[in-house]
Protein backbone atom coordinates (compact mmCIF):
# COMPACT_ATOMS: atom_id res chain seq x y z
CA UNK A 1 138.89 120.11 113.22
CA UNK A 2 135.13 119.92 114.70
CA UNK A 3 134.50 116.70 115.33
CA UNK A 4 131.07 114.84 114.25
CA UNK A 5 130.59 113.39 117.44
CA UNK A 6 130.61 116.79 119.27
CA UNK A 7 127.44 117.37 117.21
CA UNK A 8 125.75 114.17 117.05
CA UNK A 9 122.97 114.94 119.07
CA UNK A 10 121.85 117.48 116.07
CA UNK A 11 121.59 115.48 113.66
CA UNK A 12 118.33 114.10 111.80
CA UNK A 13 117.24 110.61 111.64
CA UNK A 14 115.52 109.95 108.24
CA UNK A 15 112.26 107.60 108.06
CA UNK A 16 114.40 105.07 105.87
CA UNK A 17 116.43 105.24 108.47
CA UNK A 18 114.99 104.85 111.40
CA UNK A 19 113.10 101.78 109.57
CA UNK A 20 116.31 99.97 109.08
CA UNK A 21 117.43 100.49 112.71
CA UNK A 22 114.26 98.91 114.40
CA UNK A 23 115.13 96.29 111.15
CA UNK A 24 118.44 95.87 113.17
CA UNK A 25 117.43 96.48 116.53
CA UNK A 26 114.42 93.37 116.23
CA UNK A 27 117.53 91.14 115.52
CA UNK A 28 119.99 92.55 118.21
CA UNK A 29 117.13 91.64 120.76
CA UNK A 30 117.48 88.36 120.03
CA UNK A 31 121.16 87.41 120.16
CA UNK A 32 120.99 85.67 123.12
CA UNK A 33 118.85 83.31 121.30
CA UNK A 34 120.93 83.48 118.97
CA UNK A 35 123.53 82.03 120.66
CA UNK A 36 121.36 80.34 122.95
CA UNK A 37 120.59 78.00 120.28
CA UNK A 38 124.31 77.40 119.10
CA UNK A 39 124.69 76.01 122.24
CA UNK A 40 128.32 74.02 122.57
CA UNK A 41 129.20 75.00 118.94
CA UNK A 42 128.62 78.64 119.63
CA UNK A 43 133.14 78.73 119.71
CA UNK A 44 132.86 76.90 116.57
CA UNK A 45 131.00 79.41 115.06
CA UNK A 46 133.11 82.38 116.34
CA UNK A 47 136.52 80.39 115.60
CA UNK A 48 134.76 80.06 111.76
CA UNK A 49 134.05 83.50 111.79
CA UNK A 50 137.75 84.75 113.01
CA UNK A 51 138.96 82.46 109.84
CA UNK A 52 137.01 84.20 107.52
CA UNK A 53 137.52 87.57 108.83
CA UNK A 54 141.20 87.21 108.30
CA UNK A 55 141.04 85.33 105.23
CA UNK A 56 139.40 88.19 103.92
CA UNK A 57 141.38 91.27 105.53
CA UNK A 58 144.45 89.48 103.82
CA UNK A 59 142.49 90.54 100.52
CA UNK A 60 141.50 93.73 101.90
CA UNK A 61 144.96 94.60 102.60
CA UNK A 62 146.71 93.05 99.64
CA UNK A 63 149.34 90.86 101.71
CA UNK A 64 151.21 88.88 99.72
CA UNK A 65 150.60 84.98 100.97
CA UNK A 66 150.30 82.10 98.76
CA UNK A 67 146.73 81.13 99.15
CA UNK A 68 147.71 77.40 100.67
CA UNK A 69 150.22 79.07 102.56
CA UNK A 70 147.68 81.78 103.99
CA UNK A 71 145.35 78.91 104.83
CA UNK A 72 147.51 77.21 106.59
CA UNK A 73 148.30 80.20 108.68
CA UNK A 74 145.05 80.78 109.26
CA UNK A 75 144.18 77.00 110.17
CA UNK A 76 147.88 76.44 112.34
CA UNK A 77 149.80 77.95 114.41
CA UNK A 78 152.77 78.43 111.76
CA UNK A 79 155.75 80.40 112.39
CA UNK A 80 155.43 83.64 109.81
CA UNK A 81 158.21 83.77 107.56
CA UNK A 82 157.45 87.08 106.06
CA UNK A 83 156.92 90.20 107.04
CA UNK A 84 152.83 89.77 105.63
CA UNK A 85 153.14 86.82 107.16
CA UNK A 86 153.75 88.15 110.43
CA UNK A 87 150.85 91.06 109.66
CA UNK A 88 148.39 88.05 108.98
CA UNK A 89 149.38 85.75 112.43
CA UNK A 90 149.13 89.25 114.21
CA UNK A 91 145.74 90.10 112.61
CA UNK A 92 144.56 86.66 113.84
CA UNK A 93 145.49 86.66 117.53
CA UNK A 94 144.39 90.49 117.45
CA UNK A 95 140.59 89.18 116.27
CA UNK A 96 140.73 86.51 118.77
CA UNK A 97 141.73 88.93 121.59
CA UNK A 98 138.78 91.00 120.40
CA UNK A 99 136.82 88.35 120.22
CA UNK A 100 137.44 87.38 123.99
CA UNK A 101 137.19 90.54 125.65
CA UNK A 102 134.46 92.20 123.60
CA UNK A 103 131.92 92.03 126.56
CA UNK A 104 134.54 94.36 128.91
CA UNK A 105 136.14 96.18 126.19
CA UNK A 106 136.32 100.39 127.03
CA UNK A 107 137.43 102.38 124.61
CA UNK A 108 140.22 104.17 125.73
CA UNK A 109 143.83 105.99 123.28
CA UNK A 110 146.09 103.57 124.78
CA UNK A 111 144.00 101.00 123.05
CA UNK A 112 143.90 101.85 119.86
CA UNK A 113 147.85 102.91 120.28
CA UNK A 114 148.56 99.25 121.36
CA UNK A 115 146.06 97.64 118.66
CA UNK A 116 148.60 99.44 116.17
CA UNK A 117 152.34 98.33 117.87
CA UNK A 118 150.44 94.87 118.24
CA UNK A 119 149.95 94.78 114.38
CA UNK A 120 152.60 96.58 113.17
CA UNK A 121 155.45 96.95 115.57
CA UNK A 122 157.70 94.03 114.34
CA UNK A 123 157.47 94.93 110.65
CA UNK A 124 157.37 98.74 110.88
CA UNK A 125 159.96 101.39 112.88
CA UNK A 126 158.48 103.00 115.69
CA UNK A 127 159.02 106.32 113.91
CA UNK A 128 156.97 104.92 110.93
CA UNK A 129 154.38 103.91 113.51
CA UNK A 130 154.30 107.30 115.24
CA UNK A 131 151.52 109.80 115.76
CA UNK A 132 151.35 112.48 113.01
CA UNK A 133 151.32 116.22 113.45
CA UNK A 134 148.71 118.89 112.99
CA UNK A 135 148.91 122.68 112.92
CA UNK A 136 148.09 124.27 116.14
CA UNK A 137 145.15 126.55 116.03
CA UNK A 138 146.62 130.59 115.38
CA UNK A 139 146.02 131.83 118.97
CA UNK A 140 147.86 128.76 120.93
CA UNK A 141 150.93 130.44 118.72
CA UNK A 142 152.17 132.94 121.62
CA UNK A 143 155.74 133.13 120.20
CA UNK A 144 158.19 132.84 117.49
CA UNK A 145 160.36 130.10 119.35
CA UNK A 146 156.73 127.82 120.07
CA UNK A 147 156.17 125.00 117.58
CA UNK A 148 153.52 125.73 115.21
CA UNK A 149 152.81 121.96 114.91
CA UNK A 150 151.42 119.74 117.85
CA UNK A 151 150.99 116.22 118.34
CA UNK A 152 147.52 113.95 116.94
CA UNK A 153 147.69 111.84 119.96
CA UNK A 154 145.70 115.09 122.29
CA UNK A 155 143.22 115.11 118.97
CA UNK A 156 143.08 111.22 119.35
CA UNK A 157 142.36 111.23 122.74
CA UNK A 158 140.02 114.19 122.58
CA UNK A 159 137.84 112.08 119.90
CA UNK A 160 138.15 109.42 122.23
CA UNK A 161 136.57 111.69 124.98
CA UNK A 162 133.54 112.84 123.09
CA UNK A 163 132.47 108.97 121.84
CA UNK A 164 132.81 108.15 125.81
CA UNK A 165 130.70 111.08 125.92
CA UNK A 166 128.27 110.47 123.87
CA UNK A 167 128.06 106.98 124.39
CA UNK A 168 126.80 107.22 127.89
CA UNK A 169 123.92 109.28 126.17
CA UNK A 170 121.02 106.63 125.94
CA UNK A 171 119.09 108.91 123.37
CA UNK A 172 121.48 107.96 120.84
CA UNK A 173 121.66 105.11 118.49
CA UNK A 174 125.27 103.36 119.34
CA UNK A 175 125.63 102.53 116.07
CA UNK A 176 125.59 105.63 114.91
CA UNK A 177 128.36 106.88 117.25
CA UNK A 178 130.71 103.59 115.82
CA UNK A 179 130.18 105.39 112.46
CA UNK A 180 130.49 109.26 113.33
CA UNK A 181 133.90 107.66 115.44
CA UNK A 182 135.26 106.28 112.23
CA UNK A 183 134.39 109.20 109.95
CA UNK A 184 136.21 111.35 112.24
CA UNK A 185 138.85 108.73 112.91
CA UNK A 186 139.94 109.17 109.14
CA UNK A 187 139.45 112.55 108.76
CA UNK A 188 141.92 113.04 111.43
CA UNK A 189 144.15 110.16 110.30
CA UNK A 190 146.51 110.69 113.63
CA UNK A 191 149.46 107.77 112.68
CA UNK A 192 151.61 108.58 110.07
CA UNK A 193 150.58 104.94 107.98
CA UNK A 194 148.05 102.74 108.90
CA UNK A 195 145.16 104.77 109.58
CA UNK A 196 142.70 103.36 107.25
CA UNK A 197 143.53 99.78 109.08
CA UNK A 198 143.09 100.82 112.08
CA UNK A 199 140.40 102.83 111.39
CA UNK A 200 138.76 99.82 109.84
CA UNK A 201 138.97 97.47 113.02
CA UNK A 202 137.92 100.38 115.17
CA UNK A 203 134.94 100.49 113.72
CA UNK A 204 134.14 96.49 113.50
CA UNK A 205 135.53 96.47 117.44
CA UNK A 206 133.17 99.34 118.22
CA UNK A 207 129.93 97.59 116.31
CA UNK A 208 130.76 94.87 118.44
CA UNK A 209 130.81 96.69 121.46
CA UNK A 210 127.27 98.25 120.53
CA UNK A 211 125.38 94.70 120.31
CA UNK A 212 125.71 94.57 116.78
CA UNK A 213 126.93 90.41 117.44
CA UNK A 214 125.96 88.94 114.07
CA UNK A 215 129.24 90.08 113.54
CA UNK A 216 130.77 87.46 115.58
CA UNK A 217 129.22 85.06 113.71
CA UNK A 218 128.99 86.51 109.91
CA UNK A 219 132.59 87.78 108.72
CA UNK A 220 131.95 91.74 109.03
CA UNK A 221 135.26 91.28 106.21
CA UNK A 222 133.78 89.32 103.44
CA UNK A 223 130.69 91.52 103.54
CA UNK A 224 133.39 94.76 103.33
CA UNK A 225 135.17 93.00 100.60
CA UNK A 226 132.36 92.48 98.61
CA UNK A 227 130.95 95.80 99.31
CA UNK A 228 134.65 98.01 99.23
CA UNK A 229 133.94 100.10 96.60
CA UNK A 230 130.82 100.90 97.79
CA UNK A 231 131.14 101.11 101.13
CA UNK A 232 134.42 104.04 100.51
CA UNK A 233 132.05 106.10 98.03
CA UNK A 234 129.66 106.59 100.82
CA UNK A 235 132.20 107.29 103.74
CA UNK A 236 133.48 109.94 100.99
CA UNK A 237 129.82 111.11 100.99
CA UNK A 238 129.04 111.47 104.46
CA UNK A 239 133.04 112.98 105.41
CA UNK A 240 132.37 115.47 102.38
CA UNK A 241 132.82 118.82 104.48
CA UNK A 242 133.70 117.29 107.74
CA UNK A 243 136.65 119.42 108.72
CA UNK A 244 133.97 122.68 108.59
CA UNK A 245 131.50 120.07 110.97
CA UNK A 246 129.22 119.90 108.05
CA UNK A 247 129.41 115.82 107.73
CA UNK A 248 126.70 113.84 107.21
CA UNK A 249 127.00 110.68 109.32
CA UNK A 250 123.57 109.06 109.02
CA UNK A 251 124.55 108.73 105.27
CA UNK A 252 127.45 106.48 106.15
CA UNK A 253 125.46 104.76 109.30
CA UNK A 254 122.84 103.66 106.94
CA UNK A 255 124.97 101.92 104.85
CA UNK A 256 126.54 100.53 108.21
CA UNK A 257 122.74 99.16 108.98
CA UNK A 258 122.15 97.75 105.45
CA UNK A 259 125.90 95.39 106.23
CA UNK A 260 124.33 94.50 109.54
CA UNK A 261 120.95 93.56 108.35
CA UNK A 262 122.68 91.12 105.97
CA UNK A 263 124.45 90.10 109.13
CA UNK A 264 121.84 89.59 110.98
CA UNK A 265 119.71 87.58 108.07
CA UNK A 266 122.89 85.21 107.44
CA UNK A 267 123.06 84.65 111.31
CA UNK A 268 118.90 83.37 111.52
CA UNK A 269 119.75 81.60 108.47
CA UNK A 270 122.64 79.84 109.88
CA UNK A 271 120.85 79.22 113.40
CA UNK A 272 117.81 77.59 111.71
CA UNK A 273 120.30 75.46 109.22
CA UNK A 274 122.17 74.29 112.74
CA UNK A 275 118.90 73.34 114.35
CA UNK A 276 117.54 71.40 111.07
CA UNK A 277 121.26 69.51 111.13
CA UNK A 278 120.74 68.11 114.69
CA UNK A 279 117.62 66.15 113.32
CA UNK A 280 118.37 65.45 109.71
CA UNK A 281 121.67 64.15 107.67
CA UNK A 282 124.10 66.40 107.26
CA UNK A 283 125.26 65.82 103.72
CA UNK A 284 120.95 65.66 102.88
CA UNK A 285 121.22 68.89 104.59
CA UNK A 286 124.01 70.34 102.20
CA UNK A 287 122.51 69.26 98.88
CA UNK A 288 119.16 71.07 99.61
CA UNK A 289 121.39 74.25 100.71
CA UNK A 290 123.14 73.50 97.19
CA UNK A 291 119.62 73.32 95.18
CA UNK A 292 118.78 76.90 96.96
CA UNK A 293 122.19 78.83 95.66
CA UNK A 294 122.35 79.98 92.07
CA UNK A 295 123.65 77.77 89.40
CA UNK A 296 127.01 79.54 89.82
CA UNK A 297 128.12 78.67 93.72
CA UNK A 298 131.22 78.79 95.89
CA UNK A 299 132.09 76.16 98.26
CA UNK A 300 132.34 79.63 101.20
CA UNK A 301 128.47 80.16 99.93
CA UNK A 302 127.72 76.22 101.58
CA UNK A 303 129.86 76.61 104.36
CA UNK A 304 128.55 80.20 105.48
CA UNK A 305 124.99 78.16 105.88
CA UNK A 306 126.64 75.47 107.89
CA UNK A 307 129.61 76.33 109.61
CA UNK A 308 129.34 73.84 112.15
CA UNK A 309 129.47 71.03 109.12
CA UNK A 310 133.29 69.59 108.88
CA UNK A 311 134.98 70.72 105.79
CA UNK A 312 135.58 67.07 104.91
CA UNK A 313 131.93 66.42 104.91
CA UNK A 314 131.33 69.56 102.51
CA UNK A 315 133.98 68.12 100.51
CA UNK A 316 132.47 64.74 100.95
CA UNK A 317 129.16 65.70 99.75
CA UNK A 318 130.82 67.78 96.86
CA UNK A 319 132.64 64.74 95.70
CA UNK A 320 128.79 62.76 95.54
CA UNK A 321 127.36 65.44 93.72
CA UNK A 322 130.43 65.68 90.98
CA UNK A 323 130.55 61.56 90.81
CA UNK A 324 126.29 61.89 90.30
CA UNK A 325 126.60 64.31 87.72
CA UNK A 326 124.84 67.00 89.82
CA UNK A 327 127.37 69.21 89.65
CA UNK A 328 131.06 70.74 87.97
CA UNK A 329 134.03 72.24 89.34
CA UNK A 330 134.76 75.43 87.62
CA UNK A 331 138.63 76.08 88.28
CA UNK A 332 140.43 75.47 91.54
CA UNK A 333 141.49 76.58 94.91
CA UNK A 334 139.70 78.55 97.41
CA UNK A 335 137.76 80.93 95.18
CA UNK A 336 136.99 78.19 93.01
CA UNK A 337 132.93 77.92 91.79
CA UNK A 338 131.04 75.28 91.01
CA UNK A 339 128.20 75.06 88.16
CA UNK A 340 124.77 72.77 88.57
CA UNK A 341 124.05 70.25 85.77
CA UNK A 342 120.27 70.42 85.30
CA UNK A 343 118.64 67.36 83.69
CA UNK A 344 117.58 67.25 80.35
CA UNK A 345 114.10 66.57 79.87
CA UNK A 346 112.86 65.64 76.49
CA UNK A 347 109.76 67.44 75.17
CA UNK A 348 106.42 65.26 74.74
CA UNK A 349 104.83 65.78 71.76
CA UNK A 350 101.14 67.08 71.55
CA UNK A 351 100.14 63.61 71.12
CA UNK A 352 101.77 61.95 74.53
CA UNK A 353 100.59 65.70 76.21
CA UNK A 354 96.87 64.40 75.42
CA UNK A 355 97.49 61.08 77.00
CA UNK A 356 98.71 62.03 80.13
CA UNK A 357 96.12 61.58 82.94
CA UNK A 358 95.86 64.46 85.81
C-alpha cells in the first residue's frame, strides 16, 4: 500500500481551495481571542462542547441508551450498566483526556493502540481488539516455511512515521496531513473492528492538534452527524484508487475546511453572543436569538448560541414564550422542535390605507 502522505508534497492545491484555507486560517489566528474573550467560562464552553460531542457520537455509533438515561451519563458520573453504557462513559473521559492534553499531544502507535483498549477493552476480547494482517509484499517471501501474512501494527507505525514526517514540513497545510492521515488510516484499516471509530477520533484529535480549536468549542460530532452521508461520499471520492497512490486528498480536505469554517463562524457567533450577555438580560438575550432561527427551532439551536446560559434559564425563557403565546412545543425530549406563532394582523381596507398619516 503507498501511502498518501508519502506523496503529499505533490499534490495540487486548487484556487477554491486555497480560498477556503486563508477562510480558515483568518479564524485560527484569532483563537486566542477567541478564548481570550471567554475568559473564566472558557471550561464551560469546552465541558458544553465534550457533552455534545458525545451526545452525538452515541448517534453516530448507534449505542443503545435510553435518551434520559444517556443524558444522565453524560451530565453524572453514573456507573454504566451496559456494555454501550460503558462505550459512552469511556468515550467521555477519552474526550476529556483529549481535551486536556491537546496542547502536548505527539502522535505516536502506542497512542492510538491505547485510545482503542481505553474504549473498547472492557467490552471487547483482546483478540477482537487485535491488529489485523496483511499480505507481505512477494519478495519478503524467501521460503515455503515464512508466513505469507505480517502484522498491520509495522504498517501503522510506518503511517505514523511519514505524518511525523511530514508534519515537521512547514510548506504544508496541517490540515491537510489530518486528512491524507485518515484516508490512509481507513484504507489500511489495521484492527480487526473498530477502525472507522478510531479512525474518526484520529482525525478530530489530529485537527485539534493542527490549531483547528473551534473544535473545542463547536461539537466537531453534531456537524459530522448532520453531514454523515456526505461527508463518507467524499472520503469514498478522494480514497478512490488509493491503494495504487492515486488518491485525491485535497478532495476530502476541502470538505474538512468547509466543517471548520462552520466551526469557526459558530465560535465568533458564540463569542459575540457571550460578550452581548455580560451587558444585557439573559433571557432578552435568548428571545432575540429565538426571533433570528427559522420558524422550525431546536432548543440545541439556542443553546449552541449561548452555552454559557444555564439550561434552566433556556427552559425558563421557553416556558415565557409558550405561556405568551410566542411559541409551541412540537413533540418531546431532546430532539424535540419548537414552532413560532406569528401574529395575525388584520388587513386595512383601501379606505383606512388612505387615512393613515406617514
Amino acid at each position: 500500500m503507498k501511502l498518501t502522505l508519502e506523496s503529499i508534497s505533490e499534490y495540487q492545491i486548487p484556487h477554491d481551495v486555497i480560498g477556503q484555507m486563508l477562510d480558515v486560517y483568518q479564524y485560527i489566528g484569532r483563537n486566542d481571542d477567541f478564548f481570550t474573550a471567554l475568559d473564566s467560562d472558557l471550561e464551560t464552553f469546552v465541558a458544553s462542547t465534550i457533552r455534545e460531542d458525545v451526545y452525538f457520537l452515541a448517534m453516530v455509533l448507534d449505542l443503545s441508551v435510553k435518551e434520559e438515561r444517556l443524558k444522565a451519563l453524560i451530565l453524572k458520573d453514573l456507573k454504566p450498566k451496559s456494555h454501550d453504557e460503558i462505550i459512552l462513559t469511556k468515550l467521555k473521559h477519552a474526550l476529556v483526556r483529549i481535551h486536556e492534553n491537546i496542547e502536548s499531544f505527539e502522535l505516536i502507535a502506542n497512542e492510538i493502540v491505547s485510545l482503542m483498549q481505553f474504549i473498547y477493552g472492557d467490552v471487547a476480547s483482546a483478540e477482537d481488539l487485535a491488529f489485523d494482517r496483511m499480505e507481505k509484499s512477494p519478495d519478503a517471501m524467501k521460503t515455503l516455511l515464512t508466513s505469507k501474512t505480517m502484522s498491520k501494527r509495522s504498517a501503522l507505525e510506518a503511517l505514523v512515521s511519514a505524518y511525523a514526517k511530514a508534519f515537521k514540513n512547514k510548506d504544508l497545510e496541517k490540515g491537510l496531513l489530518a486528512s491524507s492521515f485518515y484516508l490512509d488510516f481507513c484504507e489500511l484499516n489495521p484492527f480487526k473492528s473498530r477502525n472507522e471509530t478510531i479512525g474518526l477520533l484520529m482525525l478530530y484529535i489530529l485537527l485539534l492538534n493542527s490549531n483547528y480549536r473551534c473544535f473545542q468549542l463547536v461539537s466537531f460530532f453534531a456537524i459530522y452527524a448532520r453531514l454523515k452521508e456526505t461527508f463518507q461520499e467524499t472520503k469514498s471520492k478522494a480514497a478512490k484508487n488509493i491503494s495504487e497512490g492515486l488518491s485525491n486528498p485535497v478532495t476530502f480536505h476541502r470538505f474538512i475546511l468547509s466543517m471548520s469554517l462552520e466551526g469557526y463562524k459558530t465560535v465568533d457567533s458564540m463569542v459575540k453572543n457571550y460578550q452581548f450577555d455580560h451587558q444585557f438580560n439573559k433571557r432578552d438575550l435568548i428571545e432575540n436569538t429565538i426571533k433570528k432561527l427559522p420558524d422550525v427551532f431546536t432548543k440545541e439551536e439556542v443553546r449552541l448560541q449561548h452555552p454559557s446560559v444555564s439550561e434552566s434559564t433556556v427552559n425558563r425563557t421557553l416556558k415565557r414564550l409558550k405561556a405568551e403565546k410566542k411559541i409551541a412545543p412540537l413533540g418531546k425530549g431532546r430532539s424535540a422542535k419548537w414552532m413560532k406563532l406569528h401574529a395575525k394582523t388584520d388587513k386595512l381596507n383601501l379606505h383606512e390605507q388612505m387615512r393613515l398619516k406617514f
